[in-house]
C-alpha atoms as a PDB file:
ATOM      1  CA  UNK A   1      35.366 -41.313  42.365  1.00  0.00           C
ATOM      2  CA  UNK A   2      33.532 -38.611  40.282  1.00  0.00           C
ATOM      3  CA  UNK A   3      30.886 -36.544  41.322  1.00  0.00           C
ATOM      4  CA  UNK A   4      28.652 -34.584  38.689  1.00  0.00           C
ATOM      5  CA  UNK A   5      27.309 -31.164  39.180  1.00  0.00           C
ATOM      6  CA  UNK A   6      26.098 -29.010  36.062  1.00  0.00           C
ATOM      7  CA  UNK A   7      26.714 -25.840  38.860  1.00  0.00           C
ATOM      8  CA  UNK A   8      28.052 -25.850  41.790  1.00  0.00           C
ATOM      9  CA  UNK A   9      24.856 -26.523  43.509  1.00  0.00           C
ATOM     10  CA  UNK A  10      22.812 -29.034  40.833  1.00  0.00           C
ATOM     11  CA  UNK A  11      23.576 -32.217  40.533  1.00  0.00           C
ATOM     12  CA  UNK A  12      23.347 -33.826  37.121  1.00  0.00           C
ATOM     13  CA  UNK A  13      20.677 -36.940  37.663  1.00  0.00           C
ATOM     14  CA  UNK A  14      22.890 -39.833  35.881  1.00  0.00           C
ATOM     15  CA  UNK A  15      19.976 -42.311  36.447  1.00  0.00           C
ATOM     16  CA  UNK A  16      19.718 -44.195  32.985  1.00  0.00           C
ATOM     17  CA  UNK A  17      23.324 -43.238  32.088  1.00  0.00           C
ATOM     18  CA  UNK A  18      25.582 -45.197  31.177  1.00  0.00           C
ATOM     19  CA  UNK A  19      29.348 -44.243  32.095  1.00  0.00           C
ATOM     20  CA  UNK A  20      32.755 -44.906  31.226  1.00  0.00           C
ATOM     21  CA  UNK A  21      36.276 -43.458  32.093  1.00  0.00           C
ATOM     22  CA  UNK A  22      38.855 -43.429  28.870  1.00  0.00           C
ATOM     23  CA  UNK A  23      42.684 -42.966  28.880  1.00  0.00           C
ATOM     24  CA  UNK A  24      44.757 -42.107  25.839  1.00  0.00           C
ATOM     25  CA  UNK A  25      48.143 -40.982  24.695  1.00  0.00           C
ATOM     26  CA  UNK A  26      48.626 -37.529  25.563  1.00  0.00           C
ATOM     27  CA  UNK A  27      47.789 -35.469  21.978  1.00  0.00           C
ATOM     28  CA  UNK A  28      45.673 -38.334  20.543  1.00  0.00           C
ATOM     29  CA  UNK A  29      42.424 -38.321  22.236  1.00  0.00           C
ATOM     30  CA  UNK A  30      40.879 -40.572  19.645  1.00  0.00           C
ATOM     31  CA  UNK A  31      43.751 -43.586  20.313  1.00  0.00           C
ATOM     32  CA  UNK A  32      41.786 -45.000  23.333  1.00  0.00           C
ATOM     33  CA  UNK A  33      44.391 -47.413  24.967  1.00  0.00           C
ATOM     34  CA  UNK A  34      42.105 -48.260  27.992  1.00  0.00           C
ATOM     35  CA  UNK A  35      38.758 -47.963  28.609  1.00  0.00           C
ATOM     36  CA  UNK A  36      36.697 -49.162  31.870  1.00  0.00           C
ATOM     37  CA  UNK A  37      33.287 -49.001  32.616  1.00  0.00           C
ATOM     38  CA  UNK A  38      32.105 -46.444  35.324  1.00  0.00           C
ATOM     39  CA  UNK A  39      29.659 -47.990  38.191  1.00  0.00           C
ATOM     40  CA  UNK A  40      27.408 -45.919  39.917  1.00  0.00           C
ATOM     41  CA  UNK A  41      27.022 -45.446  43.734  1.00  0.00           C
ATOM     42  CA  UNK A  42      23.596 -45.544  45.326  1.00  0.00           C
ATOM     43  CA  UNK A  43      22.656 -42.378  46.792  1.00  0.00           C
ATOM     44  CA  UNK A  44      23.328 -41.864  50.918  1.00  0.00           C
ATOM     45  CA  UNK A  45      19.922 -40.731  51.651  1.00  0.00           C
ATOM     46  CA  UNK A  46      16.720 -41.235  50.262  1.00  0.00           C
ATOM     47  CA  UNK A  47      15.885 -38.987  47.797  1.00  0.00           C
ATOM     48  CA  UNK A  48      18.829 -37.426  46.632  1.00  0.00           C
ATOM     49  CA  UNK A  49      20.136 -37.842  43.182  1.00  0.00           C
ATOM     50  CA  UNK A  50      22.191 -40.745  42.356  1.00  0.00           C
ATOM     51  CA  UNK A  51      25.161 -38.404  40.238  1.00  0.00           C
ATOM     52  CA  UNK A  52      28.210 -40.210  41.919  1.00  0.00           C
ATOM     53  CA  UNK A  53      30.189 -42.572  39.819  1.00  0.00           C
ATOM     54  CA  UNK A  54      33.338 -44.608  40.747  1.00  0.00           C
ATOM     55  CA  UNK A  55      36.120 -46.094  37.940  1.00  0.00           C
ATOM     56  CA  UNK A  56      38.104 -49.330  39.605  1.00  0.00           C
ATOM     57  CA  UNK A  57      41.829 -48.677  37.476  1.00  0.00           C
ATOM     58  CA  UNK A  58      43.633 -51.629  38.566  1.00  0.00           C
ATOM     59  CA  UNK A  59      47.466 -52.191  37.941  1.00  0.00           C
ATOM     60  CA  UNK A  60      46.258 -55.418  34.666  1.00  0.00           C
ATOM     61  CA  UNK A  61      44.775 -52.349  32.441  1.00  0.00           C
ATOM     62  CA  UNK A  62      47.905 -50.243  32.245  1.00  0.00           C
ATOM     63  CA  UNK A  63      51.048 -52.565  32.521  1.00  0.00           C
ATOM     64  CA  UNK A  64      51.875 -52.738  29.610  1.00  0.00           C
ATOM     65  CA  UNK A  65      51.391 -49.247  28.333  1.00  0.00           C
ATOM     66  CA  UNK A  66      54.680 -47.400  27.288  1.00  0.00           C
ATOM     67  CA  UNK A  67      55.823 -44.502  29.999  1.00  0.00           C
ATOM     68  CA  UNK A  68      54.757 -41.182  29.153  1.00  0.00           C
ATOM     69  CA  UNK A  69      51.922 -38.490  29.461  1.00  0.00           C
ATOM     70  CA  UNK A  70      48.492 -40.030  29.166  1.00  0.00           C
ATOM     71  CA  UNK A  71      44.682 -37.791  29.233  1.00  0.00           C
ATOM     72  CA  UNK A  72      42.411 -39.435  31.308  1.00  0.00           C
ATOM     73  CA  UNK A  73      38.473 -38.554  30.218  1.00  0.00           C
ATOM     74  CA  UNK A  74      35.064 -39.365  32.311  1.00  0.00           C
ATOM     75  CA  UNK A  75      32.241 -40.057  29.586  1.00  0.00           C
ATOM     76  CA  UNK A  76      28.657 -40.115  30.305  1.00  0.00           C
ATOM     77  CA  UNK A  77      26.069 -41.516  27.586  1.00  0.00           C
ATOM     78  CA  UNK A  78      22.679 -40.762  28.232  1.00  0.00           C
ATOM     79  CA  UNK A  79      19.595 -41.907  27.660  1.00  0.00           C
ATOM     80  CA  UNK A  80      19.412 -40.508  24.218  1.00  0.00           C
ATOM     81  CA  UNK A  81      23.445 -41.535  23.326  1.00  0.00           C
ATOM     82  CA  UNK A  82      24.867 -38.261  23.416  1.00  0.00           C
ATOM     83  CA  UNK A  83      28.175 -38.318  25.136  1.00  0.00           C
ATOM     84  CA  UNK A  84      29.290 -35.868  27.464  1.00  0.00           C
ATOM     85  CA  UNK A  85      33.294 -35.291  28.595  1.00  0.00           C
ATOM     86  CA  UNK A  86      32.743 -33.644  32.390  1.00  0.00           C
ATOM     87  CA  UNK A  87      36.391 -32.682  31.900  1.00  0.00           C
ATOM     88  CA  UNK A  88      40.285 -34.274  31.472  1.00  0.00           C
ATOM     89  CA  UNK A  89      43.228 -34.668  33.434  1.00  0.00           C
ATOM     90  CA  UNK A  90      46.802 -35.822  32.748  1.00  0.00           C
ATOM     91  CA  UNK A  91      48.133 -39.340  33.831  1.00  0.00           C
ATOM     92  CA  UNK A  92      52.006 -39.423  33.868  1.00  0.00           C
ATOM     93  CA  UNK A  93      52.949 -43.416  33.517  1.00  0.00           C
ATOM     94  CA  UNK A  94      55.827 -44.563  34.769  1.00  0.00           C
ATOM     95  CA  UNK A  95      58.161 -47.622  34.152  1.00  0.00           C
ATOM     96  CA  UNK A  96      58.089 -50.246  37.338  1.00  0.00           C
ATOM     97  CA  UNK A  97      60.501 -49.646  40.201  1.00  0.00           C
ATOM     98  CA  UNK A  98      61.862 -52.797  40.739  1.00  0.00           C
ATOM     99  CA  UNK A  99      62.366 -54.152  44.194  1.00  0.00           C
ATOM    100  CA  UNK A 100      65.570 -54.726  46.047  1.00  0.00           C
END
């Protein structure tokens, strides 16, 4: 779950936006190896802006990627197409532990 602020107090209004989470190979950010689109949550209370997104990563999208470091990267398109990175993190992939 992401939540979007452009400061700590104002919320960026992602009504319109279109949103999508990226993961690549840790030093090539333009080798996209998975890619899943974001879906926005409906605001708690009336009136408040809808800037909460959720990405669903389940276990089909990344079993057969290769161990190693990975950079995981939020995107939001808006209205006009410009795409904005809120920010990147590091995903560390593992082989499977198999069960005894």
């Amino acid at each position: 779950e992401f939540t979007v602020f452009k400061s700590k107090n104002e919320p960026v209004d992602l009504t319109g936006s279109t949103i999508k989470w990226t993961l690549a190979p840790y030093g090539q950010l333009d080798n996209n190896v998975c890619e899943i689109a974001g879906i926005m949550r409906e605001p708690e209370n009336p009136g408040e802006i809808p800037n909460v997104f959720t990405v669903d990563l389940q276990t089909q999208f990344t079993i057969d990627l290769e161990h190693g470091k990975y950079i995981q990267q939020p995107v939001i398109i808006d209205l006009t197409g410009e795409q904005n990175r809120l920010g990147q993190g590091i995903i560390t992939i593992l082989n499977e532990i198999p069960l005894m």
